[in-house]
Protein backbone atom coordinates (compact mmCIF):
# COMPACT_ATOMS: atom_id res chain seq x y z
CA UNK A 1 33.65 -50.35 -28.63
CA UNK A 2 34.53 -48.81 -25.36
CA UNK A 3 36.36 -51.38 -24.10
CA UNK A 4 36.51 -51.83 -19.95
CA UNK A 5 37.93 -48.31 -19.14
CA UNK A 6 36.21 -46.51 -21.56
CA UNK A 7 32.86 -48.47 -19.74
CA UNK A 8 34.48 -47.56 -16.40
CA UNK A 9 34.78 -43.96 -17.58
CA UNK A 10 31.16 -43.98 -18.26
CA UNK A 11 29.72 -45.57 -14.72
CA UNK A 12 31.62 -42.43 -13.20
CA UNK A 13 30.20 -39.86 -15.33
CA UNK A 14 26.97 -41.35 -14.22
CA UNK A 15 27.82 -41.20 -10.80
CA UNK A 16 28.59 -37.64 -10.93
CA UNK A 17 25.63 -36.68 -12.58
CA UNK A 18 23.44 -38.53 -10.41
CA UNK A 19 25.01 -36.34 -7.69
CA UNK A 20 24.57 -33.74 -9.34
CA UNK A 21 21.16 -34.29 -9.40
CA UNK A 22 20.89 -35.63 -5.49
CA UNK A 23 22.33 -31.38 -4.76
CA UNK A 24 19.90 -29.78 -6.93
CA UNK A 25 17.07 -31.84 -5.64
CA UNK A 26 18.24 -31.18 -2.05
CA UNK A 27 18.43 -27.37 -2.85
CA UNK A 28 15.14 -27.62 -3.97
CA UNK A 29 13.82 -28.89 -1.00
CA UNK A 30 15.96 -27.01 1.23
CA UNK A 31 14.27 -23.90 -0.08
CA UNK A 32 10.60 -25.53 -0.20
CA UNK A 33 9.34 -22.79 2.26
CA UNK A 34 11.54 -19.59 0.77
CA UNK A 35 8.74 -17.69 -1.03
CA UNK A 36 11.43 -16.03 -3.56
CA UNK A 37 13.06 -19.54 -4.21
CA UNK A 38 12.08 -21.12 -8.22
CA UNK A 39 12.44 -24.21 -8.38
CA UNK A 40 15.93 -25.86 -10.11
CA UNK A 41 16.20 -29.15 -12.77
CA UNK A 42 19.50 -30.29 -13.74
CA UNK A 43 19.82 -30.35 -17.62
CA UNK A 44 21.26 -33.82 -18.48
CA UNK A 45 22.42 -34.44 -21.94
CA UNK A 46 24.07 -37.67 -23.68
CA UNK A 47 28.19 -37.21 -24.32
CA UNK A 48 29.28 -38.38 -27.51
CA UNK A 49 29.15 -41.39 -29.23
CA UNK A 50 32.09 -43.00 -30.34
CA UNK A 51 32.01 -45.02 -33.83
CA UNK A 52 31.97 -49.12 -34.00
CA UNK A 53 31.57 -51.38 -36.10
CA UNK A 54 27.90 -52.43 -34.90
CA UNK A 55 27.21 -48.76 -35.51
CA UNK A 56 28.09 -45.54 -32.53
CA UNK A 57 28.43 -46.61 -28.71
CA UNK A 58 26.92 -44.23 -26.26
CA UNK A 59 29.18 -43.02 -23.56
CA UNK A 60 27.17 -42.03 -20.85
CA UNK A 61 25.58 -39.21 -19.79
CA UNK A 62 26.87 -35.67 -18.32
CA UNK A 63 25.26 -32.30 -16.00
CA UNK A 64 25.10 -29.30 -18.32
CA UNK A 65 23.22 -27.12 -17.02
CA UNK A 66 20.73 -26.21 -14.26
CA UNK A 67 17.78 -24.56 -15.22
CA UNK A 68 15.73 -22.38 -13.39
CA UNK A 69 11.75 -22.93 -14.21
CA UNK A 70 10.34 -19.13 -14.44
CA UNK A 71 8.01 -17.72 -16.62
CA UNK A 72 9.43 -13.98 -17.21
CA UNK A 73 5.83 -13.38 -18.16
CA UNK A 74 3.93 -14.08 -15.19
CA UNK A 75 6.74 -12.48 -13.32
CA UNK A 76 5.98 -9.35 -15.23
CA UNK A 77 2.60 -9.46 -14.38
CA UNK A 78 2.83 -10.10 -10.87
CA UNK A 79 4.83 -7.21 -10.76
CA UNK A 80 2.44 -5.30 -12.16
CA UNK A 81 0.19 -6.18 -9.97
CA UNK A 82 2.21 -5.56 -7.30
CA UNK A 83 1.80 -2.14 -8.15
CA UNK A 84 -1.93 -2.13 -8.51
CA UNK A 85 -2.23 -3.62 -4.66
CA UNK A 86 0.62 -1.13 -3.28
CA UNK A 87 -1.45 2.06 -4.48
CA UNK A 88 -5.21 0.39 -3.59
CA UNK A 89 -3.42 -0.77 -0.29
CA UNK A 90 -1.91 2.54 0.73
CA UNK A 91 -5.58 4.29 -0.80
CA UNK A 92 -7.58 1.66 1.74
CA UNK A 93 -4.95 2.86 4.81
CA UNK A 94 -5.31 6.77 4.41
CA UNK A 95 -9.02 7.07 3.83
CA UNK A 96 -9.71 4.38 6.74
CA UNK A 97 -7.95 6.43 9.13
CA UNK A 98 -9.82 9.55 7.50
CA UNK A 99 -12.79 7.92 8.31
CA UNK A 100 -11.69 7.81 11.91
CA UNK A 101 -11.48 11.27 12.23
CA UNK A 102 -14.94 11.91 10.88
CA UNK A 103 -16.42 9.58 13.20
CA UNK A 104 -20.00 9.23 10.54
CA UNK A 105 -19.15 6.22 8.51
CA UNK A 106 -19.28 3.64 11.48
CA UNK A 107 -22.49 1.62 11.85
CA UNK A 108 -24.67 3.45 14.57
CA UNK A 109 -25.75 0.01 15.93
CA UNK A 110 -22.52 -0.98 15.95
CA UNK A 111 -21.14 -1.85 19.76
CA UNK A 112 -17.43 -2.26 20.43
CA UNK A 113 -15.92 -5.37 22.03
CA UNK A 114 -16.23 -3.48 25.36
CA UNK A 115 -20.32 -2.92 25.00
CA UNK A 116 -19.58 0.52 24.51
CA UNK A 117 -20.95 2.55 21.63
CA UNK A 118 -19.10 2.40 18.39
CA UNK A 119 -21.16 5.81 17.13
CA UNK A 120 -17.88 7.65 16.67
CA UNK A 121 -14.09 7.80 16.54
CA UNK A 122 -14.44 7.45 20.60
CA UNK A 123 -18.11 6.97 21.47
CA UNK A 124 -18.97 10.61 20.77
CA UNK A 125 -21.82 12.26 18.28
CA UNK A 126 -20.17 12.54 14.70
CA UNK A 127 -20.73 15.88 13.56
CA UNK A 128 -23.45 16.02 11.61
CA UNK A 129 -25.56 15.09 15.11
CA UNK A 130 -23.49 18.00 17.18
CA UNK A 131 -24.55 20.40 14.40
CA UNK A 132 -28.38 19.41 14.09
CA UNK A 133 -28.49 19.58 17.90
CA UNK A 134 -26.97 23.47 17.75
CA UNK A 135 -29.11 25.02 15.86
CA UNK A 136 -31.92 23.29 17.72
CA UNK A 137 -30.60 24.90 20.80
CA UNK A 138 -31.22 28.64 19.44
CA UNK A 139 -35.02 26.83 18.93
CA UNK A 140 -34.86 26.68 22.97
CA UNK A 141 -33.70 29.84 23.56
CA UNK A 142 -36.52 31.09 21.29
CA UNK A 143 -39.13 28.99 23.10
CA UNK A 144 -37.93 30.91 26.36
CA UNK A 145 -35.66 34.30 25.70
CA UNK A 146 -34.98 35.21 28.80
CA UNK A 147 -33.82 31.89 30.29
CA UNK A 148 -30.25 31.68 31.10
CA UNK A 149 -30.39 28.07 31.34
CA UNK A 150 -31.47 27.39 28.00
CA UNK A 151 -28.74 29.78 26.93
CA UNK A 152 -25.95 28.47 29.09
CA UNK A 153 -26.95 25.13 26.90
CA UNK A 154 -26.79 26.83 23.95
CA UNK A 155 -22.78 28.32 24.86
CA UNK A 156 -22.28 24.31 26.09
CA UNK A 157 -23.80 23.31 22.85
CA UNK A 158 -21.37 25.61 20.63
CA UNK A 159 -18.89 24.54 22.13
CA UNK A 160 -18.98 20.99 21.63
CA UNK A 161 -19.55 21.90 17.93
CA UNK A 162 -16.51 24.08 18.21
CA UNK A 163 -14.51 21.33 19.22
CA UNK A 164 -15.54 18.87 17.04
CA UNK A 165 -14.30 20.46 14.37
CA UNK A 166 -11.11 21.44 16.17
CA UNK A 167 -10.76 17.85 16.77
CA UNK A 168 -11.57 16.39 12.78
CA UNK A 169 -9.25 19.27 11.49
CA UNK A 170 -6.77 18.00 13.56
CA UNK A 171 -6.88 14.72 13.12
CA UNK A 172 -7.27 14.94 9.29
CA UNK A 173 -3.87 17.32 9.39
CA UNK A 174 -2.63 14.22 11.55
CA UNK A 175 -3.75 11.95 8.92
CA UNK A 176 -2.23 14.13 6.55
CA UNK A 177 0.82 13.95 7.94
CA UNK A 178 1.44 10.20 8.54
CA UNK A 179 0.70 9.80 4.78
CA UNK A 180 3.79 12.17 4.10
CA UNK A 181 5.70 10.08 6.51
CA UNK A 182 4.51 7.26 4.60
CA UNK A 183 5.72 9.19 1.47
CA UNK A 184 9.08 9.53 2.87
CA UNK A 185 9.36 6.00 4.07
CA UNK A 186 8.65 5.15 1.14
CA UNK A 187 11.08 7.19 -1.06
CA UNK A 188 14.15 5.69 1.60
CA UNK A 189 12.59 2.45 0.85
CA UNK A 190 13.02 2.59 -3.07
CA UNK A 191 16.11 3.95 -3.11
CA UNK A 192 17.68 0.90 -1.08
CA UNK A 193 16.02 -1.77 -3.18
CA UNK A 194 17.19 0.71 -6.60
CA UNK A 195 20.82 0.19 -4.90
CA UNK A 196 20.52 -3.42 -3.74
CA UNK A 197 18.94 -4.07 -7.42
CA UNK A 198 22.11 -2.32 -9.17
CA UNK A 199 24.53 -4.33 -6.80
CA UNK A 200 22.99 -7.64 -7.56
CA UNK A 201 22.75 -6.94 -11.45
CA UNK A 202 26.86 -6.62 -10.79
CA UNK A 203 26.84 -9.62 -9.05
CA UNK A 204 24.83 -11.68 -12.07
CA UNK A 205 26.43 -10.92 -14.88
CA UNK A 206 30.01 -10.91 -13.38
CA UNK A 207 28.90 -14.40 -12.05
CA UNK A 208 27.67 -15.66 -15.52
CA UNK A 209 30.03 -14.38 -17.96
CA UNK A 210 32.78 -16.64 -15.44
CA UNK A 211 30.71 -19.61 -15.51
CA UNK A 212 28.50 -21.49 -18.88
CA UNK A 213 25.40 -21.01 -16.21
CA UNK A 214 22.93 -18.72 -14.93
CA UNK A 215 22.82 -17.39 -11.11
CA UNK A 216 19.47 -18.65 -10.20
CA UNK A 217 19.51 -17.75 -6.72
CA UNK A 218 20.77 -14.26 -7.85
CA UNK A 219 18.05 -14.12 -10.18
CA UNK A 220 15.40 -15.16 -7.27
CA UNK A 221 16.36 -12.64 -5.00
CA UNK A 222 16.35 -10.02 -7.66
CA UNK A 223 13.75 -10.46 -8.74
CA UNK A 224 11.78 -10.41 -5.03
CA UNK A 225 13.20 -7.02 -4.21
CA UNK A 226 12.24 -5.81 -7.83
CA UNK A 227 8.43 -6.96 -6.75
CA UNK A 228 8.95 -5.23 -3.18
CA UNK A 229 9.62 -2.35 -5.53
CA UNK A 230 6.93 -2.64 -7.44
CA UNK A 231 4.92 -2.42 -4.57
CA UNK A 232 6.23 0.94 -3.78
CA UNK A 233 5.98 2.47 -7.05
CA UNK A 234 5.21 2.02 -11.00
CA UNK A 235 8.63 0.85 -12.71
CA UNK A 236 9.55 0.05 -16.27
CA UNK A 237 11.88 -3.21 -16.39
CA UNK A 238 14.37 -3.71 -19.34
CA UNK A 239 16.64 -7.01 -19.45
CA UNK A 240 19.95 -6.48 -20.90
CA UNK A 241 22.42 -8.93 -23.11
CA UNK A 242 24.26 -9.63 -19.58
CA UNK A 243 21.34 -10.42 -17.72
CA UNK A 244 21.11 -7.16 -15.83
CA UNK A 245 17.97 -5.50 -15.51
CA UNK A 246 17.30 -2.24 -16.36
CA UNK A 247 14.97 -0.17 -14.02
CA UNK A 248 13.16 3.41 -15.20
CA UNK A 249 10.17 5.34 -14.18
CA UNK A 250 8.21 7.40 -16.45
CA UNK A 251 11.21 6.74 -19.16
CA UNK A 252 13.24 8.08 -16.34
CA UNK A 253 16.53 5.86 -16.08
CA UNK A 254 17.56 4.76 -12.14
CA UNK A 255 19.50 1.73 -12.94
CA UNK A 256 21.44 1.09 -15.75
CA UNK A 257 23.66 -2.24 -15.31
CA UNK A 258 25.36 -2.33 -12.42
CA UNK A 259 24.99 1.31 -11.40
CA UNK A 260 22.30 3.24 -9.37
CA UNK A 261 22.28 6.56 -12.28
CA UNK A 262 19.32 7.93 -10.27
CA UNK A 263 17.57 8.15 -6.79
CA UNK A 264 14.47 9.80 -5.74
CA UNK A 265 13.64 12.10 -3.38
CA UNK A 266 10.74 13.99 -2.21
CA UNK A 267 9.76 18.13 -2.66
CA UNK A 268 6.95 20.18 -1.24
CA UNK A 269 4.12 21.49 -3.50
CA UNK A 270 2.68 24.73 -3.25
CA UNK A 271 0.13 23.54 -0.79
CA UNK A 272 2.80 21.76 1.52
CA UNK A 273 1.70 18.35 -0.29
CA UNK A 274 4.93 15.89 -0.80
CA UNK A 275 5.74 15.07 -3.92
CA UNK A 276 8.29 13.11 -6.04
CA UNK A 277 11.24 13.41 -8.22
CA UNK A 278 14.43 12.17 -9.72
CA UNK A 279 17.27 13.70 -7.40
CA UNK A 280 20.27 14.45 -9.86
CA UNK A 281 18.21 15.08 -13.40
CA UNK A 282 15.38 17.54 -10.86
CA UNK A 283 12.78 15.65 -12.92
CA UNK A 284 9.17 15.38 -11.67
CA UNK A 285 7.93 11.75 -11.64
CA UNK A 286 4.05 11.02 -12.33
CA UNK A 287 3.77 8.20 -10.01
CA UNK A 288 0.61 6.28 -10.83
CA UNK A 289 1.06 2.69 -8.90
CA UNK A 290 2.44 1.70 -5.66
CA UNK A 291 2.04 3.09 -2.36
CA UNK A 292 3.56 6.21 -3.35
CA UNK A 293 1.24 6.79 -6.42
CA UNK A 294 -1.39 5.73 -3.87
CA UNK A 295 -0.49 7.98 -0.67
CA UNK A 296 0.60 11.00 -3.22
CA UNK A 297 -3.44 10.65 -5.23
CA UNK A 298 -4.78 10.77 -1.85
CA UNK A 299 -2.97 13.83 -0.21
CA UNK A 300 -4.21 15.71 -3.33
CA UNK A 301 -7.85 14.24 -3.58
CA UNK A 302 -9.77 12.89 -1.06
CA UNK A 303 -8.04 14.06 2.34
CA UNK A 304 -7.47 17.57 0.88
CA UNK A 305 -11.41 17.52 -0.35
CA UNK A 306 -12.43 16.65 2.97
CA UNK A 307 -10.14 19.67 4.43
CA UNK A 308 -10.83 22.28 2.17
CA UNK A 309 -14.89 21.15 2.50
CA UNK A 310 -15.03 21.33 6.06
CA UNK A 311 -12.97 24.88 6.13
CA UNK A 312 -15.77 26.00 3.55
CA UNK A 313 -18.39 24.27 6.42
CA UNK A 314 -17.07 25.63 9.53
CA UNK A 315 -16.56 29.19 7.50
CA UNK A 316 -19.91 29.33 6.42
CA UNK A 317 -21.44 28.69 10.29
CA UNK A 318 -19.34 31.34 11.02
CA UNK A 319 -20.63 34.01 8.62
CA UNK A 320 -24.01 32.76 8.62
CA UNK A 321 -24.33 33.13 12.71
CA UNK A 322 -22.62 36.17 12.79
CA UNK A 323 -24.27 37.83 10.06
CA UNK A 324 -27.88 37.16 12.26
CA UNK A 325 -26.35 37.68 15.35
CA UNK A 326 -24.89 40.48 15.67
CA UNK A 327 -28.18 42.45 14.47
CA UNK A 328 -29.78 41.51 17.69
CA UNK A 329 -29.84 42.47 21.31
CA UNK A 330 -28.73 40.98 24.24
CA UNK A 331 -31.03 40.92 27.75
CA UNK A 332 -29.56 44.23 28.63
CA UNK A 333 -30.32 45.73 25.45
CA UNK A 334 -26.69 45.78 23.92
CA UNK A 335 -25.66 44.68 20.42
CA UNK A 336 -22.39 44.11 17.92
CA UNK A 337 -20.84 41.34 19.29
CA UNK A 338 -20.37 38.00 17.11
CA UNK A 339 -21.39 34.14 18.39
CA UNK A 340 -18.25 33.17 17.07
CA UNK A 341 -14.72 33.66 16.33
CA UNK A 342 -12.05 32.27 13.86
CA UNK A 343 -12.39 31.57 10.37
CA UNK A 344 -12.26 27.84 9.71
CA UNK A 345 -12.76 24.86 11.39
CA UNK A 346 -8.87 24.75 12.96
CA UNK A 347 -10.02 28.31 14.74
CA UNK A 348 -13.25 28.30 15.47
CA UNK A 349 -14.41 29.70 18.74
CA UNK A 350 -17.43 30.53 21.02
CA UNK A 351 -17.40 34.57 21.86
CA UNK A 352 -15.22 33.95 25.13
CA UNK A 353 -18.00 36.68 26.84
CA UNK A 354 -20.99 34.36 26.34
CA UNK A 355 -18.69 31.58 28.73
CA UNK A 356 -19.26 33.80 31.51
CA UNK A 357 -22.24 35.85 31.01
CA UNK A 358 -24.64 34.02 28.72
CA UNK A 359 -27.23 36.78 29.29
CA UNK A 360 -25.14 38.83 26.41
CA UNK A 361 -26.17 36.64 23.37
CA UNK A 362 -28.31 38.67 21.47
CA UNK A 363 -31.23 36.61 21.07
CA UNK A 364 -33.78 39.63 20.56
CA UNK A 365 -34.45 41.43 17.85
CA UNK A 366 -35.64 44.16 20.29
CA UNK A 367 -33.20 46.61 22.27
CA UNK A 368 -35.99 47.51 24.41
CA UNK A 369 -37.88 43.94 24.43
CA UNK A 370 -35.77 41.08 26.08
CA UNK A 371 -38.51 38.66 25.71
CA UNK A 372 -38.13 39.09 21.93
CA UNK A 373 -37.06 36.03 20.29
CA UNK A 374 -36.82 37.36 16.57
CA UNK A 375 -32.68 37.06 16.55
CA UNK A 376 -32.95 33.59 18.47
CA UNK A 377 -35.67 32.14 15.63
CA UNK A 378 -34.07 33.43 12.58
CA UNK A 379 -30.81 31.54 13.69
CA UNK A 380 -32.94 28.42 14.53
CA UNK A 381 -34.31 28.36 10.70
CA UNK A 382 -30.26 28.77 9.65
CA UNK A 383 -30.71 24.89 10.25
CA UNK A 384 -32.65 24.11 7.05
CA UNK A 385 -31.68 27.54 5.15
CA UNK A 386 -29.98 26.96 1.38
CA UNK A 387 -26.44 28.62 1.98
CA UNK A 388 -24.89 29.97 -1.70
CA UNK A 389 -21.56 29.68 -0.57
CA UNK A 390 -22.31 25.53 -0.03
CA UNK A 391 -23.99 25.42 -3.86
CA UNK A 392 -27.09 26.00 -2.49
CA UNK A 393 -27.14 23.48 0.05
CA UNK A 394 -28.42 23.45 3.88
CA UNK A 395 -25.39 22.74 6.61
CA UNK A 396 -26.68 19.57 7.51
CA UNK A 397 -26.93 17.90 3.49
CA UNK A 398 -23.55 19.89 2.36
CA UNK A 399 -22.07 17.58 5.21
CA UNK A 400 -23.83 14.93 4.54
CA UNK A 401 -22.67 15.22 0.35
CA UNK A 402 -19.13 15.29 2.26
CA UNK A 403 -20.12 11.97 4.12
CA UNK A 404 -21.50 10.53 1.16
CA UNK A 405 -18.80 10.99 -1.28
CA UNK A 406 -16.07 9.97 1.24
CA UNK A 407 -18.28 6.58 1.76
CA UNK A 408 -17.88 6.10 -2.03
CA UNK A 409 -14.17 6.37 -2.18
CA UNK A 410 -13.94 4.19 0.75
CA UNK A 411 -15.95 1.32 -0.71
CA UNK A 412 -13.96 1.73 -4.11
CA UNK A 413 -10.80 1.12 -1.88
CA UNK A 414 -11.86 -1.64 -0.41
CA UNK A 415 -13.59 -3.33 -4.17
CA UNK A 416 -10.64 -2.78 -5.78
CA UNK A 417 -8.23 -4.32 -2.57
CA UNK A 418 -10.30 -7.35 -2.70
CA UNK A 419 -10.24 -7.34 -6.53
CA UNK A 420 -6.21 -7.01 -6.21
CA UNK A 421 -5.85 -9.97 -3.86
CA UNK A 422 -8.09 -12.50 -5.79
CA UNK A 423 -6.21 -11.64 -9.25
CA UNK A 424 -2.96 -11.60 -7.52
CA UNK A 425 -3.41 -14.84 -5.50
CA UNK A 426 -4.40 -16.47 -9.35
CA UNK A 427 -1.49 -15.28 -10.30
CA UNK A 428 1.02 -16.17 -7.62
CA UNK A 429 -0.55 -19.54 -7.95
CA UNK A 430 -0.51 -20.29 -11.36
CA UNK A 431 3.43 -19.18 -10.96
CA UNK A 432 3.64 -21.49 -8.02
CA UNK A 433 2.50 -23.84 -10.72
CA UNK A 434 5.90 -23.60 -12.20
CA UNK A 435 7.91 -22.25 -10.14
CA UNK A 436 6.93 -24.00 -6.58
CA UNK A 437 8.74 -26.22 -5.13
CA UNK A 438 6.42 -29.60 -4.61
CA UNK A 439 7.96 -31.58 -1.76
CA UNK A 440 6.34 -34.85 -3.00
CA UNK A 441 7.84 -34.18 -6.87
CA UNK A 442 11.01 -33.43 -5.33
CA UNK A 443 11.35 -36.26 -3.12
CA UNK A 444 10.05 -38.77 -6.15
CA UNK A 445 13.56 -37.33 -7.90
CA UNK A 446 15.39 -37.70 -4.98
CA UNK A 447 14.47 -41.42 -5.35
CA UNK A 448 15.09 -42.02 -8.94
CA UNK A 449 18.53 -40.10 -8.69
CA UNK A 450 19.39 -42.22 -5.59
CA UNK A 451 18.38 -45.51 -7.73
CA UNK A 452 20.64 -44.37 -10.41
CA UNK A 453 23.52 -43.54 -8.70
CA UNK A 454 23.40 -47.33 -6.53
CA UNK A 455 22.98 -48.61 -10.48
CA UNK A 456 25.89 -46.49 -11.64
CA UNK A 457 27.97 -47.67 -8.65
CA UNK A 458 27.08 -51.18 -9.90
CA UNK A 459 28.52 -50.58 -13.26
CA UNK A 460 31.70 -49.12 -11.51
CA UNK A 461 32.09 -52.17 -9.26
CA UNK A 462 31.10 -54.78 -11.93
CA UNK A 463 34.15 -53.17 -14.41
CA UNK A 464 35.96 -53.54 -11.24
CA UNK A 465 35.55 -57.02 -10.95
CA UNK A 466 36.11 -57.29 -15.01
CA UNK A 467 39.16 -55.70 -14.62
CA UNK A 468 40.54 -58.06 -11.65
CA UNK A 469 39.54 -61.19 -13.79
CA UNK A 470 41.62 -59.94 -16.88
CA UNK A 471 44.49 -59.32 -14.78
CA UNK A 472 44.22 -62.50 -13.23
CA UNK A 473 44.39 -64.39 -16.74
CA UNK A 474 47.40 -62.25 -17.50
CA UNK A 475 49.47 -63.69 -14.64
């Protein structure tokens, strides 16, 4: 039997493990609202029984462990996911602002919260409207050849188409540009967690190899920043004997233990597009998840599509109005000069002679006729001409293919965004599930520890009084 002390010894082994349980319940709920927090239970296991006569006489019960509640599953796949939302996410961002610069994907009949127009980036005709509205000025200045009014409309006219391309070429070179910052941001980004990550995997197993326990909080707020990573780019994840984890990318190690062997950085392409790589083994990473895999897909796909297709756009108005042009005669009976300068859509330009004297576009066909409006009509008709150099398209459908495509990349952004957040909310909540802390479990525990340790106390107390009364017979 245990006899009084060895029952005495037993009430405060209770105690303490009812306390026990009181601090892990209060960590619990002291961390109810810390989205990286998993939920703790104290591990309570019976001490050993001694023999008897009747047979072997508990002794109580003592703390062993405290476990944290993941599921290294779920956290895998969240991760994953992760991943998937950081590259539709950063996919959704780029082409949106694209889309800006275009100024054709916004509903027509759309007003803003002002009343005003929401037909473009500002109010203003996309381009597909400035161009149709060009070529139906030469139609004017073919219905009357020798008006200087209807040609000073046709200069305004060319000018505003001018511009609007200026203006998308710019602001898609802008857009360009804020998705390499993004790139960059990103890349300083990764390389912090990578370090923070190796640091903490240091911290872990030193922590565990001095204690019989596992660093849970460690643990959490490893494995938060290894999500945050995730979010930036595709990783590979390998736990090791120690507890550290592991971290690679394309089978390229980064952290190994408790040291960063690798950090990325970022390199040019031959078009100027950003890039990345590991920074002491040179090697080229793939990236296909995250916001990196998303911005770096994008540079090379859709935003440089929509460069290189309006360059081909702008550079075939060029050749095709020049080509008529400058076979015709101006009111004076003159000939050779172009309607338009440059070469793309970042240069072009309205003949800076026709801004001051719109009496020298050649309009005629004629040198000696001025009311000839040959020249003037045969540009007109450019309007719903095939052009070989845009696969046989007119001007107007070749931009409106570019419109059209760009739509469909934008609604796959946005599908697969919303797809992301409804599998990743399942997720999250089917790990809150088991992980989540649940104020109304944790304050149930709270009670039944609290009722324990006043019924422990009791046993303390009532040995107490045991004790007195034996001494009291002795004397």
């Amino acid at each position: 039997m245990l006899g009084l002390f060895g029952t005495l010894n037993l009430g405060t082994r209770s105690l303490q493990t009812q306390q026990a349980g009181v601090e892990v319940t209060g960590q619990n709920l002291a961390n109810v609202n810390n989205p990286a927090y998993s939920r703790q239970r104290l591990q309570i296991q019976t001490t050993d029984a001694l023999p008897s006569a009747i047979g072997p006489v508990g002794t109580g019960a003592q703390a062993v462990a405290i476990e944290q509640l993941r599921n290294a599953l779920l956290d895998s796949q969240i991760r994953s996911e992760q991943s998937v939302g950081g590259y539709w996410t950063a996919q959704q961002s780029g082409l949106q602002n694209a889309q800006i610069s275009l100024g054709e994907f916004l509903d027509r009949g759309a007003k803003n919260v002002d009343g005003t127009s929401a037909t473009g980036s500002d109010g203003a005709m996309g381009l597909s409207d400035t161009l149709n509205n060009f070529f139906n000025d030469f139609q004017d200045v073919a219905t009357s050849p020798t008006s200087i009014t209807e040609r000073q409309a046709l200069v305004s006219q060319a000018q505003t188409l001018a511009s609007r391309m200026h203006e998308i070429s710019q602001r898609l070179n802008d857009v360009q540009t804020t998705i390499q910052g993004s790139i960059k941001d990103d890349v300083n980004s990764a390389n912090t967690l990578l370090g923070d990550i190796a640091k903490l995997n240091d911290l872990i197993a030193t922590t565990e190899s001095a204690t019989t326990g596992k660093a849970n909080d460690l643990r959490d707020l490893r494995e938060q920043k290894l999500e945050s990573l995730a979010q930036l780019t595709n990783i590979e994840t390998e736990t090791a004997e120690d507890g550290s984890v592991n971290i690679s990318i394309n089978g390229t190690p980064l952290v190994v233990g408790n040291k960063q062997v690798d950090s990325l950085e970022t390199y040019a392409g031959s078009r100027g597009q950003l890039y990345v790589r590991a920074a002491t083994s040179q090697t080229n990473l793939a990236l296909s998840g995250g916001s990196l895999g998303g911005s770096i897909n994008l540079q090379d796909n859709e935003i440089y599509t929509l460069q290189s297709s309006l360059a081909t756009l702008a550079g075939s108005i060029i050749s095709q109005v020049n080509a008529i042009h400058s076979t015709g005669y101006d009111l004076a009976g003159n000939t050779g000069h172009d309607f338009f300068t440059g070469t793309n859509a970042s240069n072009i330009s309205v003949n800076a002679a026709f801004l001051t004297d719109a009496s020298l576009i050649q309009a005629s066909g004629d040198p000696a006729g001025p009311g000839d409006n040959s020249v003037a009509l045969a540009l007109s008709k450019l309007k719903d001409q095939p052009i070989a150099a845009l696969g046989n398209q007119t001007f107007s459908a070749y931009y409106g293919s570019i419109v059209g495509t760009f739509g469909q990349s934008i609604s796959g952004a946005n599908t697969q965004v919303a797809n992301h957040k409804a599998v990743s909310t399942a997720l999250v909540n089917q790990r809150d599930s088991i992980s989540g802390v649940s104020i109304d479990e944790e304050m149930t525990n709270l009670l039944s520890y609290q009722k324990a340790y006043q019924a422990s106390a009791k046993i303390v107390t009532t040995i107490d009084e045991m004790l007195d009364t034996v001494l009291n017979l002795k004397r």
